[in-house]
Protein backbone atom coordinates (compact mmCIF):
# COMPACT_ATOMS: atom_id res chain seq x y z
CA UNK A 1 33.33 7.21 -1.16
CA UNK A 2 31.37 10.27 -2.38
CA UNK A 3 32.21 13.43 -4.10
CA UNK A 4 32.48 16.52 -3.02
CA UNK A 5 31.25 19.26 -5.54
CA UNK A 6 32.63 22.80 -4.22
CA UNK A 7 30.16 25.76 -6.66
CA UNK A 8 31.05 29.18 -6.85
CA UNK A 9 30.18 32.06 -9.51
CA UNK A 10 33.01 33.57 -11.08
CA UNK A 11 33.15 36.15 -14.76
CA UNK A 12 29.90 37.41 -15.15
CA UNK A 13 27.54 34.56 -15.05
CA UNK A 14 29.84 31.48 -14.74
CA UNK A 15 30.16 29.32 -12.51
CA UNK A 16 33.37 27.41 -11.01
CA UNK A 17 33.36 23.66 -9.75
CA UNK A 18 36.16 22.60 -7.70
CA UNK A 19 35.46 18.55 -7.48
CA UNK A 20 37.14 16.29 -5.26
CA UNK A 21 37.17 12.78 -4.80
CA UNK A 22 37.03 11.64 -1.41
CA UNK A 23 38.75 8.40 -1.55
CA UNK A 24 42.26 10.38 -2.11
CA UNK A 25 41.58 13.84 -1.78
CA UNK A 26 42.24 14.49 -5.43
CA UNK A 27 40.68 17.32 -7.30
CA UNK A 28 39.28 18.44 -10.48
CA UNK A 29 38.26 21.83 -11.82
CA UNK A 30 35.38 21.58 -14.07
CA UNK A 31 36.50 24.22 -16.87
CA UNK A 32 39.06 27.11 -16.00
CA UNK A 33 36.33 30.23 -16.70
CA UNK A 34 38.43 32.43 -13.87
CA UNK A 35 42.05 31.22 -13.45
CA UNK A 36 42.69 33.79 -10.14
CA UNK A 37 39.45 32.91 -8.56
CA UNK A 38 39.48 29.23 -9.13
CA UNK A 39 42.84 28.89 -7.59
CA UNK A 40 41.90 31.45 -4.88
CA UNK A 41 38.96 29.14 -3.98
CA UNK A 42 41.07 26.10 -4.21
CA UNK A 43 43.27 27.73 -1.53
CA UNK A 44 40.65 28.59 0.60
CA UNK A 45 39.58 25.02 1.07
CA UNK A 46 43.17 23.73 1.35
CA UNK A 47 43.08 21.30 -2.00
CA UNK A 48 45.36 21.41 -4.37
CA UNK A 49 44.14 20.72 -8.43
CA UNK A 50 45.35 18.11 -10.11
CA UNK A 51 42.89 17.91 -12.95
CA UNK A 52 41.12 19.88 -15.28
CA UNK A 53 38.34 18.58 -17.03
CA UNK A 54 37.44 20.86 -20.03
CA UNK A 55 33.89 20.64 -21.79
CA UNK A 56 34.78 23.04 -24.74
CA UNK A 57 37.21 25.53 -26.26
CA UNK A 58 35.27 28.39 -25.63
CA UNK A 59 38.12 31.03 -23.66
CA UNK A 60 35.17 31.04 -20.75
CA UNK A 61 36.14 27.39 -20.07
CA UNK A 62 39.65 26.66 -21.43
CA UNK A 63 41.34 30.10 -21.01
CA UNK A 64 42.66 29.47 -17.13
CA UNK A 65 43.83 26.18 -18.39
CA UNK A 66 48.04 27.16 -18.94
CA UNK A 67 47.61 29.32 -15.40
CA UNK A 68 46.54 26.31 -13.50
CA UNK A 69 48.78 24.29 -15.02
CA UNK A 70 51.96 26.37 -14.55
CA UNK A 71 50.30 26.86 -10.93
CA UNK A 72 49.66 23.34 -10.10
CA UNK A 73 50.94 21.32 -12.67
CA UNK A 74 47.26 19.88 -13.43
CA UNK A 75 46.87 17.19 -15.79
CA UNK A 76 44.35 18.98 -18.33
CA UNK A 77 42.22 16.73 -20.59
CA UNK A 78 39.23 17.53 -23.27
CA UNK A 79 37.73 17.34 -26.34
CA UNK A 80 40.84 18.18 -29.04
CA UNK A 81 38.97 20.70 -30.03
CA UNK A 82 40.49 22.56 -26.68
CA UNK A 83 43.92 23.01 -28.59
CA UNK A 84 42.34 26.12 -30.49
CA UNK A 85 43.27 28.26 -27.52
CA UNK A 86 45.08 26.11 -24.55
CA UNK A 87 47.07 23.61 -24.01
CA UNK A 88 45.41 19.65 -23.84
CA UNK A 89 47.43 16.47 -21.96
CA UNK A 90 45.08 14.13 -22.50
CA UNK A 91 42.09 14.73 -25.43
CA UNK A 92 38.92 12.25 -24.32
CA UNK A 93 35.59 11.62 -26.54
CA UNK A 94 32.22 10.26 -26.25
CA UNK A 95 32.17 6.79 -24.52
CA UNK A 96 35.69 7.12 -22.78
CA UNK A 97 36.06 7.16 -19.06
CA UNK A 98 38.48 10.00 -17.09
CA UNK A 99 39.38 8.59 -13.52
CA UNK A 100 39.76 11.40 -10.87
CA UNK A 101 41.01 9.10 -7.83
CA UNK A 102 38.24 6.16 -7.47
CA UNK A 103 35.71 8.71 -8.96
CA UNK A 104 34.84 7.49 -12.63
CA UNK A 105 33.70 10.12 -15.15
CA UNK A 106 31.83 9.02 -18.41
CA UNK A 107 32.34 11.06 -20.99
CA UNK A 108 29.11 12.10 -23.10
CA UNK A 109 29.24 13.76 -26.48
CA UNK A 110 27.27 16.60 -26.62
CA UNK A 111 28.51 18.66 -29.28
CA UNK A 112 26.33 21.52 -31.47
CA UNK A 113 27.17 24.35 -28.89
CA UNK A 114 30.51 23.33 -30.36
CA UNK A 115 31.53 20.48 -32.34
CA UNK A 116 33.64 19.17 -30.07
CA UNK A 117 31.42 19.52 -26.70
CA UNK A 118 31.31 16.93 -24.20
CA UNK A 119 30.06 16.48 -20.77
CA UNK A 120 30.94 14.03 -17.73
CA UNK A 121 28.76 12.10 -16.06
CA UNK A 122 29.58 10.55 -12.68
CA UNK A 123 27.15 7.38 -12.24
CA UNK A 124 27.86 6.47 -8.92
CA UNK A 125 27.19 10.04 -7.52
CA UNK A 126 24.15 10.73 -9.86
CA UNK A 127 26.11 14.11 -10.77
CA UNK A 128 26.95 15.17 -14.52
CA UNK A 129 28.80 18.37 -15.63
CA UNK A 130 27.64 19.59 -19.11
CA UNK A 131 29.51 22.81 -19.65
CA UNK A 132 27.06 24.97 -22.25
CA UNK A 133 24.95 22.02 -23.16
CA UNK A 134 21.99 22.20 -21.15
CA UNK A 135 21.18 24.71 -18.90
CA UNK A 136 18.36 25.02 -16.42
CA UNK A 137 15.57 25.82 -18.50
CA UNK A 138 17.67 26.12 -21.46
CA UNK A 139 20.32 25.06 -23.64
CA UNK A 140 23.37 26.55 -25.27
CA UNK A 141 23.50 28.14 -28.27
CA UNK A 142 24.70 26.89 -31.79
CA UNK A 143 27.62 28.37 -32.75
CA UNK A 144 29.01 25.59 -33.93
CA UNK A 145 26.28 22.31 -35.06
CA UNK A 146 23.44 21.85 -36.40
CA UNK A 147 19.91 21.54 -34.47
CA UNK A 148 19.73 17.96 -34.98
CA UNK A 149 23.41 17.30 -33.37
CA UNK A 150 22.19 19.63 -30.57
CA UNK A 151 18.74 17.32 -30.04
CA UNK A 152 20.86 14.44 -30.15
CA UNK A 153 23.68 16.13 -27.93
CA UNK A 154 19.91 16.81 -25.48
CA UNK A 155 18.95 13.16 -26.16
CA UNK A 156 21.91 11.44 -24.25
CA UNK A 157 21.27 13.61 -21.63
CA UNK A 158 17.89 13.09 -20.83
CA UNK A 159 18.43 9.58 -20.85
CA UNK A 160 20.85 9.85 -17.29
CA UNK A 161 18.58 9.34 -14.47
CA UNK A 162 16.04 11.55 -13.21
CA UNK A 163 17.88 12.27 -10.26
CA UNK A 164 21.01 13.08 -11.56
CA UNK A 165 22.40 16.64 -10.64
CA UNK A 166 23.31 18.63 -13.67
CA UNK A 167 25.72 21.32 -12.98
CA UNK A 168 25.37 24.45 -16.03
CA UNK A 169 27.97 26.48 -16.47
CA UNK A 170 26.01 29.22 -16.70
CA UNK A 171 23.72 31.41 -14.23
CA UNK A 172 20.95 31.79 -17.15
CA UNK A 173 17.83 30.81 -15.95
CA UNK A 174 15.77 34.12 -14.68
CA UNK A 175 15.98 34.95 -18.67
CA UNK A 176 15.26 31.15 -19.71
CA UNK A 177 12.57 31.33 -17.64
CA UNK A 178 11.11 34.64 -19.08
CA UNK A 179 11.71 33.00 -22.46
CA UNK A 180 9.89 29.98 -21.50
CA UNK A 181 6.59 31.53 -19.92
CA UNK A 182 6.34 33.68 -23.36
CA UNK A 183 5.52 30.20 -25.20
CA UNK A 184 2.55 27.85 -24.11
CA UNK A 185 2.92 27.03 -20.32
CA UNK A 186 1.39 25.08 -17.36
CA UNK A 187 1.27 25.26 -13.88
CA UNK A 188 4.85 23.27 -13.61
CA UNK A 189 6.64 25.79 -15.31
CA UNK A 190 4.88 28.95 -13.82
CA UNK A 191 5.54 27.77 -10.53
CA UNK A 192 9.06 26.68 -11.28
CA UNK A 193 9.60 30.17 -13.09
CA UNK A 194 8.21 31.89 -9.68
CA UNK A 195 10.57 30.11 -7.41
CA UNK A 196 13.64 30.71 -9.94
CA UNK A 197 12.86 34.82 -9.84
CA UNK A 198 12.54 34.40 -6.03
CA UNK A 199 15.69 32.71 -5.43
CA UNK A 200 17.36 34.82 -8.15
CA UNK A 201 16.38 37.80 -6.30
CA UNK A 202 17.86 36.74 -3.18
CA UNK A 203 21.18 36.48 -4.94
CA UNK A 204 20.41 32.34 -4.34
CA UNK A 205 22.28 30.54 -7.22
CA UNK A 206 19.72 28.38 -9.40
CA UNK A 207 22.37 25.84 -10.64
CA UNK A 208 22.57 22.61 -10.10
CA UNK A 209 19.39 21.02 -11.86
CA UNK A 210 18.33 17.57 -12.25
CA UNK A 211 17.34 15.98 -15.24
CA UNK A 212 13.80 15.20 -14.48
CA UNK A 213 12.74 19.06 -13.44
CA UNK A 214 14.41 19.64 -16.92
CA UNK A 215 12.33 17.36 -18.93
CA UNK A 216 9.00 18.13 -17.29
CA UNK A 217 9.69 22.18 -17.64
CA UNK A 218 12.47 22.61 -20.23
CA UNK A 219 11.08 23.84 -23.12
CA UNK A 220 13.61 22.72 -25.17
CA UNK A 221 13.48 19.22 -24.15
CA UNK A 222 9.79 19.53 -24.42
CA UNK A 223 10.38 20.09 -28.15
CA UNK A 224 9.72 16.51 -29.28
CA UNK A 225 11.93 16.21 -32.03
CA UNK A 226 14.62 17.99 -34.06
CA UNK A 227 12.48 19.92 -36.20
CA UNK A 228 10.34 21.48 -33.23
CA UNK A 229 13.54 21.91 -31.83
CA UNK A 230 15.22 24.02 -34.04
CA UNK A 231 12.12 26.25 -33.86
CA UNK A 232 12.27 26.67 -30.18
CA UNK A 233 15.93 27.81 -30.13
CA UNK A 234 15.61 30.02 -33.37
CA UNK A 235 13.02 32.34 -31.12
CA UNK A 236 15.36 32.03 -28.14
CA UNK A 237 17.68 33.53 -30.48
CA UNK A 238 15.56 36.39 -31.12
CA UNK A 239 14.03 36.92 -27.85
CA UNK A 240 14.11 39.98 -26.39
CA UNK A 241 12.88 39.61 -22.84
């Protein structure tokens, strides 16, 4: 049976994924950004948590972690890297596999927004949830890694199926997009970056992605290799628009 991915914008620009599996009815929170409004959305829709999947350390998407816990007594599990700030049950890396019911997450490693980053990919549902990896349009910063572990980090992902649904963490894209259309363009990306201010200014989220509108339009995928790479997110750095 399928997944059911429940998205709702919480902090500033975050967003919250409630996931369950509908096999057993068990649930997972993708990252604990808002501990109050991720439990207020869980009881809204009647499920109670019993995971938390972390991607990274960052207080944004560990911090709720002890207040779901205490609330729900969620299993939490993550990269170790998680026990900077909050507590970790079960600490998972690149290649491992995290069942939630019959639903089986891969875990990716995607560090160089952190060291420690990693994502989960669910192959049967064609969905993956990469925390402050890659986001539509864009990709996270590096606080942490170098540009080639971030290229590599992009690599894996781009290699998941076209189709695949990537949830960001992050409502970022009317800014990615401004970034993007200040480098070399085409018609893909200006009409992409058209329908993204549209939805944007209908208060329409523009999260989840898929992997194939990010590598025909992201220009950070569009990089070609490390090098180019590490150009493209050193003017993101500095962009002002």
């Amino acid at each position: 049976m399928p997944i059911t991915v429940h998205q709702f914008p919480c902090l500033s620009d975050n967003y919250g994924f409630l996931v369950r599996d509908e096999a057993t009815g068990q649930v997972a929170t993708i990252d604990t950004p808002d501990a109050d409004a991720i439990l207020a959305e869980a009881a809204k829709l009647g499920w109670r948590i019993d995971m938390i999947l972390n991607t990274h350390w960052h207080p944004d998407h560990a911090g709720g972690n002890a207040a779901i816990k205490a609330a729900m007594g969620a299993t939490i599990v993550g990269p170790n890297e998680v026990t900077r700030i909050a507590p970790l049950d079960r600490p998972v890396g690149g290649g491992e596999t995290v069942m939630l019911g019959e639903t089986a997450f891969q875990v990716i490693d995607t560090g160089g927004h952190t060291l420690g980053h990693i994502a989960y990919h669910d192959a049967a549902d064609g969905v993956a949830f990469v925390g402050d990896t890659l986001f539509a349009l864009g990709c996270g910063r590096l606080f942490e890694g170098t540009a080639e572990q971030m290229w590599d980090s992009l690599s894996r992902l781009t290699a998941l199926p076209d189709e695949t649904r990537v949830y960001c963490a992050h409502e970022y894209t009317a800014s990615n997009a401004r970034f993007a259309l200040s480098l070399e363009h085409d018609d893909a990306l200006t009409a992409r970056a058209e329908a993204v201010f549209a939805a944007r200014e209908r208060g329409e989220p523009t999260v989840p992605t898929t992997i194939g509108v990010e590598k025909a339009t992201n220009p950070f995928l569009l990089a070609g290799d490390a090098e180019r790479f590490a150009a493209v997110r050193a003017a993101k750095d500095a962009f002002k628009g």
